[in-house]
C-alpha atoms as a PDB file:
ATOM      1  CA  UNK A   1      48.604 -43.669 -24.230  1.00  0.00           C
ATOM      2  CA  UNK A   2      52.497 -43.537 -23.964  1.00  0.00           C
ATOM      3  CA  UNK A   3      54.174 -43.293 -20.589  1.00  0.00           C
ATOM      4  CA  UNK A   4      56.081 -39.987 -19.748  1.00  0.00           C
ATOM      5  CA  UNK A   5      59.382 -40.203 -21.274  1.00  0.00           C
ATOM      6  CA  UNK A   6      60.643 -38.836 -17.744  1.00  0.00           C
ATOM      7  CA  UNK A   7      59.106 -41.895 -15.866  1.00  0.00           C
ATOM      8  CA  UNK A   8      61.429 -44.943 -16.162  1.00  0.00           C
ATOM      9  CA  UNK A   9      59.557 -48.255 -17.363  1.00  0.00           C
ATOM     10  CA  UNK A  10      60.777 -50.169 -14.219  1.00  0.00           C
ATOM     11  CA  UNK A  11      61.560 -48.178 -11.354  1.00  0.00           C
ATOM     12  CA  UNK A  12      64.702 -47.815  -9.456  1.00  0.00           C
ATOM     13  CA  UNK A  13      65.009 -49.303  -5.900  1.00  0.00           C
ATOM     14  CA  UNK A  14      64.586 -46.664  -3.315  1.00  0.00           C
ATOM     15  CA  UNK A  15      65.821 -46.736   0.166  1.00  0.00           C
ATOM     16  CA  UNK A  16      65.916 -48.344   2.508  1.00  0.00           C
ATOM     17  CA  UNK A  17      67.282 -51.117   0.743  1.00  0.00           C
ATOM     18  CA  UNK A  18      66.911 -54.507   1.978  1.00  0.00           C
ATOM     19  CA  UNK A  19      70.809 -56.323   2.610  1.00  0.00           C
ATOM     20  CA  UNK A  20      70.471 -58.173   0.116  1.00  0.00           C
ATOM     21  CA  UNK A  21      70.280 -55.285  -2.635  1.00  0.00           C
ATOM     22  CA  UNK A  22      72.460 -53.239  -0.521  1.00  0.00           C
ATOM     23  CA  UNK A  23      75.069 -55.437  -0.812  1.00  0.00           C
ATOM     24  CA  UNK A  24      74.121 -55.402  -4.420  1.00  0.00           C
ATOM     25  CA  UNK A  25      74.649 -51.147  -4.855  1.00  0.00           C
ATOM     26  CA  UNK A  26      77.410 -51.331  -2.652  1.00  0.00           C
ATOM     27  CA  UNK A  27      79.112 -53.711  -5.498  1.00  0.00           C
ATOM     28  CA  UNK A  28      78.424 -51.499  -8.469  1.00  0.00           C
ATOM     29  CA  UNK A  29      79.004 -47.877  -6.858  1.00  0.00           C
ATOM     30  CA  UNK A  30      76.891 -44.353  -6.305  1.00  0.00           C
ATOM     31  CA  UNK A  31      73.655 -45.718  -6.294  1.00  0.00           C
ATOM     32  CA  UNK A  32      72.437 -44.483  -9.500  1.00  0.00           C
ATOM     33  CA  UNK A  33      69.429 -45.154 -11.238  1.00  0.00           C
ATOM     34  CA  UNK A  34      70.572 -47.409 -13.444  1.00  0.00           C
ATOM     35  CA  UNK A  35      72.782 -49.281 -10.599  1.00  0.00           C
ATOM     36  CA  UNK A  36      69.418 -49.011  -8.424  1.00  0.00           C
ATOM     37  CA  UNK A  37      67.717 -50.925 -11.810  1.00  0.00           C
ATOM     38  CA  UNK A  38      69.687 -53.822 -11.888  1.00  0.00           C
ATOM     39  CA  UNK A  39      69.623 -54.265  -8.231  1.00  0.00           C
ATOM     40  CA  UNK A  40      66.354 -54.922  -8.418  1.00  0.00           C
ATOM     41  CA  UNK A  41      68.185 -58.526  -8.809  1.00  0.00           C
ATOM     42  CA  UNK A  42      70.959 -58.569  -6.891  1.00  0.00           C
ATOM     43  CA  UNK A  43      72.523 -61.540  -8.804  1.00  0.00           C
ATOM     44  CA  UNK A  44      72.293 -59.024 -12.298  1.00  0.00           C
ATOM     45  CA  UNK A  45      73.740 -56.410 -10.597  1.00  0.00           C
ATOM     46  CA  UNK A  46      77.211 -58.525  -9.211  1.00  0.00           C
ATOM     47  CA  UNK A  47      77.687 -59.960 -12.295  1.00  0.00           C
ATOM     48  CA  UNK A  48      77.519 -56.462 -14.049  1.00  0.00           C
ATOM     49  CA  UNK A  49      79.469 -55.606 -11.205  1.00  0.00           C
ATOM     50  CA  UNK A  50      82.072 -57.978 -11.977  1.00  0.00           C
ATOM     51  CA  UNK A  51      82.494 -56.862 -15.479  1.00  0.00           C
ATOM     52  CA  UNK A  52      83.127 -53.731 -14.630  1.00  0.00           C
ATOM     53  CA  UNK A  53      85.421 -55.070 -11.883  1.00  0.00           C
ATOM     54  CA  UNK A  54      87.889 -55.538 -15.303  1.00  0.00           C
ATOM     55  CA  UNK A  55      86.783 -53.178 -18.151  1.00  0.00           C
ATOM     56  CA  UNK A  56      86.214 -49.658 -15.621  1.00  0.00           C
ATOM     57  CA  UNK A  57      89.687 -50.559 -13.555  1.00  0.00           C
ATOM     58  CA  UNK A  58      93.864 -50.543 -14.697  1.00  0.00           C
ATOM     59  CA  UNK A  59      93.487 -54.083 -15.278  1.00  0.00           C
ATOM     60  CA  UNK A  60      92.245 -53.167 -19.010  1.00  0.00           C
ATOM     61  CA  UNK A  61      94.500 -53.278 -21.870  1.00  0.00           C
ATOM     62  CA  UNK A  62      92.863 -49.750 -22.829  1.00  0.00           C
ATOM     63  CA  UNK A  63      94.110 -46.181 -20.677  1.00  0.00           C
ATOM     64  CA  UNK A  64      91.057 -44.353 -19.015  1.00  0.00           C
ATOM     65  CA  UNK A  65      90.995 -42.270 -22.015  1.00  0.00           C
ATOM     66  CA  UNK A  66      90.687 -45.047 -24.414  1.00  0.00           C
ATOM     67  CA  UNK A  67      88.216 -46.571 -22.570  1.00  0.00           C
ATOM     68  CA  UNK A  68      86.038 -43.328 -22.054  1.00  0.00           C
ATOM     69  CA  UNK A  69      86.597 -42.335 -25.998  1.00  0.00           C
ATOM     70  CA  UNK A  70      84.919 -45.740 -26.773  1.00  0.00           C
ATOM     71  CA  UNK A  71      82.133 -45.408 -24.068  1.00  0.00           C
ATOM     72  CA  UNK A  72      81.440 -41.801 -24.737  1.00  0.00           C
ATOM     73  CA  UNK A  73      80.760 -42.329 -28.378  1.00  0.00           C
ATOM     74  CA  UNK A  74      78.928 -45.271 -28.372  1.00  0.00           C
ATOM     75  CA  UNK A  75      76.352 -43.758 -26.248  1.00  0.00           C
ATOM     76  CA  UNK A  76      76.504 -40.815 -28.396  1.00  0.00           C
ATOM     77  CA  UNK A  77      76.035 -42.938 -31.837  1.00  0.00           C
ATOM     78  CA  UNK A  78      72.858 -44.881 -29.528  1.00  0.00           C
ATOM     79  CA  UNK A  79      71.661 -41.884 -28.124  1.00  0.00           C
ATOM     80  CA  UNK A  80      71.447 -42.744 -24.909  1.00  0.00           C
ATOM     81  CA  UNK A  81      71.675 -38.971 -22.852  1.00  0.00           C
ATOM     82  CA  UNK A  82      71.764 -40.869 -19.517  1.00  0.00           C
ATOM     83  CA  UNK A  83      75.037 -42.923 -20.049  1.00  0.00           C
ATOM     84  CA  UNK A  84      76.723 -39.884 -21.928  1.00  0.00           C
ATOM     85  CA  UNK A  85      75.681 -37.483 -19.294  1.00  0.00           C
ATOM     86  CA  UNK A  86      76.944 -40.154 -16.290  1.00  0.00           C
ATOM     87  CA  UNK A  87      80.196 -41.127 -17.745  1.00  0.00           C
ATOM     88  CA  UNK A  88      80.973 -36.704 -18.998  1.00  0.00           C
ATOM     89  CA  UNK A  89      80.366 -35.581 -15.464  1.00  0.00           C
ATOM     90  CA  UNK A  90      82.236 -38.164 -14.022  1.00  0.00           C
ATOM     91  CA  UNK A  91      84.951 -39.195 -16.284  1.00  0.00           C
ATOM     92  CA  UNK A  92      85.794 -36.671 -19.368  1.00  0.00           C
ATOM     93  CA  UNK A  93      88.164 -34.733 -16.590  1.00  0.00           C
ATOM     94  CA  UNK A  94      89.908 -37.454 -15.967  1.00  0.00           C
ATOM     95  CA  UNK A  95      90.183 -38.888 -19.373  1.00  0.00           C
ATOM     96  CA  UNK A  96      91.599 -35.491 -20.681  1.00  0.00           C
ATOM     97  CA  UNK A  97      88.677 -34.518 -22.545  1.00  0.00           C
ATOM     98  CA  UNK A  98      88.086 -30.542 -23.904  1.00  0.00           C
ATOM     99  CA  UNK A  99      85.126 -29.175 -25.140  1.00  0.00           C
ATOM    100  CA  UNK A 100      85.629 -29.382 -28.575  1.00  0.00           C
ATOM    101  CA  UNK A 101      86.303 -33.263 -28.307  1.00  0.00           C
ATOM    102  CA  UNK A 102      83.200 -33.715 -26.227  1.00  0.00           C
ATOM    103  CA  UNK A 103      81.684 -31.953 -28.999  1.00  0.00           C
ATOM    104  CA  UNK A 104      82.809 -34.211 -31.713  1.00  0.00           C
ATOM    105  CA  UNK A 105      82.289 -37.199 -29.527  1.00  0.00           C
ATOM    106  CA  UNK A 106      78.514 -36.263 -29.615  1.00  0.00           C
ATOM    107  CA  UNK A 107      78.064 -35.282 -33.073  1.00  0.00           C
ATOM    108  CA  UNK A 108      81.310 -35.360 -34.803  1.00  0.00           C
ATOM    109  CA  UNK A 109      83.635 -37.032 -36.752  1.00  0.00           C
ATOM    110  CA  UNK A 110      86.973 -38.938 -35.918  1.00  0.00           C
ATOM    111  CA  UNK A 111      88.561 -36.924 -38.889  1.00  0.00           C
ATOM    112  CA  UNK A 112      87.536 -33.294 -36.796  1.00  0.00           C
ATOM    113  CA  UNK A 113      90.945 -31.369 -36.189  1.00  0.00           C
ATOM    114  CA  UNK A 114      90.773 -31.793 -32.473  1.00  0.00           C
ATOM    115  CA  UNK A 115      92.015 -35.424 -32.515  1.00  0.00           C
ATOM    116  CA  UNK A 116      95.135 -34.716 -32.778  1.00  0.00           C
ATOM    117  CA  UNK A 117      96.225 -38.183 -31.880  1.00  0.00           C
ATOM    118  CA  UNK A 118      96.111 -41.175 -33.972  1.00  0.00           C
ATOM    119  CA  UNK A 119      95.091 -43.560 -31.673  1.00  0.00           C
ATOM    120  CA  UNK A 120      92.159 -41.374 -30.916  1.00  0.00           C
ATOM    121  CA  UNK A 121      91.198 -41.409 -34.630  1.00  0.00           C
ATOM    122  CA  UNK A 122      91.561 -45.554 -34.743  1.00  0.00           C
ATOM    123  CA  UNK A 123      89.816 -46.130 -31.714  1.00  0.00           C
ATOM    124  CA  UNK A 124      87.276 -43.624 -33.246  1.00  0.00           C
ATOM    125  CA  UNK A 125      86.802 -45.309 -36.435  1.00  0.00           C
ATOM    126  CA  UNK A 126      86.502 -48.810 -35.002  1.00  0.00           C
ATOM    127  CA  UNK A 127      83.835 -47.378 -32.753  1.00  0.00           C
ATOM    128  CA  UNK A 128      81.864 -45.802 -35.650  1.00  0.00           C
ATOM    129  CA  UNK A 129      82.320 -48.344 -37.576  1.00  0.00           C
ATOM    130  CA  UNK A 130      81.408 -51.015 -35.370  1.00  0.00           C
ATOM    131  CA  UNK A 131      78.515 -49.407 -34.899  1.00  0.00           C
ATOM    132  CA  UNK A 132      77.374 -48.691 -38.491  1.00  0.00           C
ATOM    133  CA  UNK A 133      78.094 -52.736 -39.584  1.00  0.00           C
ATOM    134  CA  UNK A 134      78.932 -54.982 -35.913  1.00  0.00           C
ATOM    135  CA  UNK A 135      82.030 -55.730 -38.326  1.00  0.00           C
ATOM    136  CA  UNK A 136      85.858 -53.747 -38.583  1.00  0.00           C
ATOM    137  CA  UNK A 137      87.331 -53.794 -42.057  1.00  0.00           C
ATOM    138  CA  UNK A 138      91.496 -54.925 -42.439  1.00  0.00           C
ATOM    139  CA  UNK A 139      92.407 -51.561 -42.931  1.00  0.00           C
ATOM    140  CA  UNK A 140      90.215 -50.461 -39.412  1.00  0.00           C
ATOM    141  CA  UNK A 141      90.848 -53.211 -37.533  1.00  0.00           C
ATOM    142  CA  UNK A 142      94.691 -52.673 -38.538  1.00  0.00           C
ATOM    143  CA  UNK A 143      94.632 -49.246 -37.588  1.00  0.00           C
ATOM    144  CA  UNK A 144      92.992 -50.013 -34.287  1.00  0.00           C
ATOM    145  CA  UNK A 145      95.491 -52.686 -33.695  1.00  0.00           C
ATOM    146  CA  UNK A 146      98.190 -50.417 -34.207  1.00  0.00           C
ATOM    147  CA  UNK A 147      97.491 -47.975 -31.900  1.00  0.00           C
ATOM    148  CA  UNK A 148      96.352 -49.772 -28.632  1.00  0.00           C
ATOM    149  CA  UNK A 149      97.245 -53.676 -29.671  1.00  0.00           C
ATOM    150  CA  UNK A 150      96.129 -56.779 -30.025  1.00  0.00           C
ATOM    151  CA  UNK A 151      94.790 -56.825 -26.062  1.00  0.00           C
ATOM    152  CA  UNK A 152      93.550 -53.033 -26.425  1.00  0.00           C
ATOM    153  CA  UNK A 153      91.751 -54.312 -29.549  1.00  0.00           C
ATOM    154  CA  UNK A 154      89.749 -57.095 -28.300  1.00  0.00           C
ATOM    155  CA  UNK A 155      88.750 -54.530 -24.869  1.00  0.00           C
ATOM    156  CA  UNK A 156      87.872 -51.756 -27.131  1.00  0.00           C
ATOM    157  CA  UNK A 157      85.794 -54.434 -29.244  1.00  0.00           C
ATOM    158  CA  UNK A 158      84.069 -55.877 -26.146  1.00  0.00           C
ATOM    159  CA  UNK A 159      83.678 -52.620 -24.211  1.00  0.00           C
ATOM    160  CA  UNK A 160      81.879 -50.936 -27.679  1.00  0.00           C
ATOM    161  CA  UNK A 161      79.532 -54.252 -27.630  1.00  0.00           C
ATOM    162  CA  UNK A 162      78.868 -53.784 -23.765  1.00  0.00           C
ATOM    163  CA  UNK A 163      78.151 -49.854 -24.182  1.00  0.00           C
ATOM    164  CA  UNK A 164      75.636 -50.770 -26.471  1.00  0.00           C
ATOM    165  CA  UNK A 165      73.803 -53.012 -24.433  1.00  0.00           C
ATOM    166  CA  UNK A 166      74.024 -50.078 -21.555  1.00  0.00           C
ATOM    167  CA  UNK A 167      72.670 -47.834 -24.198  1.00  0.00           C
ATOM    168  CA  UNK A 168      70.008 -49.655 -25.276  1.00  0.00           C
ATOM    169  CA  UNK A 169      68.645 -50.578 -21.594  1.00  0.00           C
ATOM    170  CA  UNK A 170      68.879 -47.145 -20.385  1.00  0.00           C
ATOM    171  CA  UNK A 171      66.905 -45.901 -23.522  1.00  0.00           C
ATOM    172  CA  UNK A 172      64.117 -48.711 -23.221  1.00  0.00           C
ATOM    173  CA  UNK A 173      64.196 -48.098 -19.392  1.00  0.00           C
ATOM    174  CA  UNK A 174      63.341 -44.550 -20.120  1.00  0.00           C
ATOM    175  CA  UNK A 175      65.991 -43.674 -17.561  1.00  0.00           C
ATOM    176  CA  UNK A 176      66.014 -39.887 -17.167  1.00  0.00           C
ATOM    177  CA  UNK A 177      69.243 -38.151 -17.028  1.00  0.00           C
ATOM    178  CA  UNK A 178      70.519 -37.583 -13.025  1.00  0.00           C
ATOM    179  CA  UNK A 179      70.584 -34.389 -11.865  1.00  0.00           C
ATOM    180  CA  UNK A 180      73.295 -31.803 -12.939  1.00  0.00           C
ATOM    181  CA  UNK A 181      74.652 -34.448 -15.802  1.00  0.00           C
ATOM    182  CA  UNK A 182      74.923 -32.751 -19.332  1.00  0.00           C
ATOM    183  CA  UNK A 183      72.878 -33.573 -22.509  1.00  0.00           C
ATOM    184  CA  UNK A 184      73.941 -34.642 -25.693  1.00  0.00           C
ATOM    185  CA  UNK A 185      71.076 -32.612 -27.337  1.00  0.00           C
ATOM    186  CA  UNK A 186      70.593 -29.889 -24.787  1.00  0.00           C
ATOM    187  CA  UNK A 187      74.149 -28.267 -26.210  1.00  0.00           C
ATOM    188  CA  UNK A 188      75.408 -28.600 -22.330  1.00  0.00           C
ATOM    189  CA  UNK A 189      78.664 -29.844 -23.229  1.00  0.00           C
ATOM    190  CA  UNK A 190      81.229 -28.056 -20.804  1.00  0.00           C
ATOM    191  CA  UNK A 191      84.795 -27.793 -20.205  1.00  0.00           C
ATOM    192  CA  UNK A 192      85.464 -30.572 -17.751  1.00  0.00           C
ATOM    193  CA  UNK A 193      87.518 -30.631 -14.516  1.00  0.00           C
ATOM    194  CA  UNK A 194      90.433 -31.985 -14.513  1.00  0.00           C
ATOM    195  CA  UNK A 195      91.249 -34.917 -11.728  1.00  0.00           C
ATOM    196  CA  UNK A 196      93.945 -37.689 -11.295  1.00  0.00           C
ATOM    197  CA  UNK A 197      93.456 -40.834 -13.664  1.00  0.00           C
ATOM    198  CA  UNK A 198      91.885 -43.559 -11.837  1.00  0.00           C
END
């Protein structure tokens, strides 16, 4: 009989936590399900932790909104509700983001009228394409190249690669979305709030 697509294959920590995964969530941030996952072994979760130390900070090659327009639509193309949802509610203010762009990132196309910009588009296209073959053409890889560098390149290339690997856990994991975090099927896609960039 199949499990419950609600109930996550291996469940998340609850508190009290023990110091040593304590230390672990304190590392990685809110304590999430997924964060309170992979601090089921505190040694996963700081080295996850110190990924992100580079690739979710300034120290990136990519702006916040680079970074997010990568993120966001790998999890869309993977399907994986619970990262979209997560990284929406807590980052498509800050990253600029209106509704029809959330749209598109969900189930659009980097040709839709609303990306205006063309670094949007090329970070678009490498993302989509990436995804469809693990491989850029010249003329994409160019194009990306063009609009956030050689250094934006390679991040955008790595952080696609990495969102993956978050999309595929959280779908295996059977994570369910946290509460109040929007859907990419549930058509909850909502103007964001605008805050400073991080």
């Amino acid at each position: 009989m199949p499990r419950k697509a609600k109930q996550p294959r291996i469940p998340p920590l609850e508190p009290p936590y023990d110091a040593q995964a304590a230390a672990a969530l304190a590392t990685l941030g809110p304590p999430i399900q997924l964060f309170r996952v992979l601090a089921r072994r505190p040694d996963r979760a700081h080295a996850v932790a110190s990924w992100g130390r580079y690739y979710l900070s300034r120290q990136t090659a990519l702006t916040l909104r680079q970074r997010e327009l990568v993120i966001d639509r790998t999890a869309a193309l993977c399907g994986a509700d619970y990262e979209w949802g997560a990284h929406i509610s807590f980052f498509a203010g800050k990253a600029e983001l209106d509704v029809a762009q959330l749209s598109s990132l969900a189930a659009g196309s980097p040709s839709d009228p609303c990306w205006e910009d063309p670094a949007d588009r090329a970070l678009l296209r490498a993302v989509d394409e990436l995804h469809a073959s693990c491989d850029l053409t010249d003329e994409t890889w160019d194009g990306l190249a063009a609009a956030v560098g050689l250094e934006g390149a390679l991040d955008a290339i790595l952080v696609c690669g990495w969102y993956h690997a978050i999309s595929f856990a959280v779908r295996a994991l059977r994570l369910p979305a946290e509460p109040g975090t929007p859907s990419l099927a549930g058509g909850s896609v909502r103007a964001p709030t605008r805050s400073p960039a991080r």
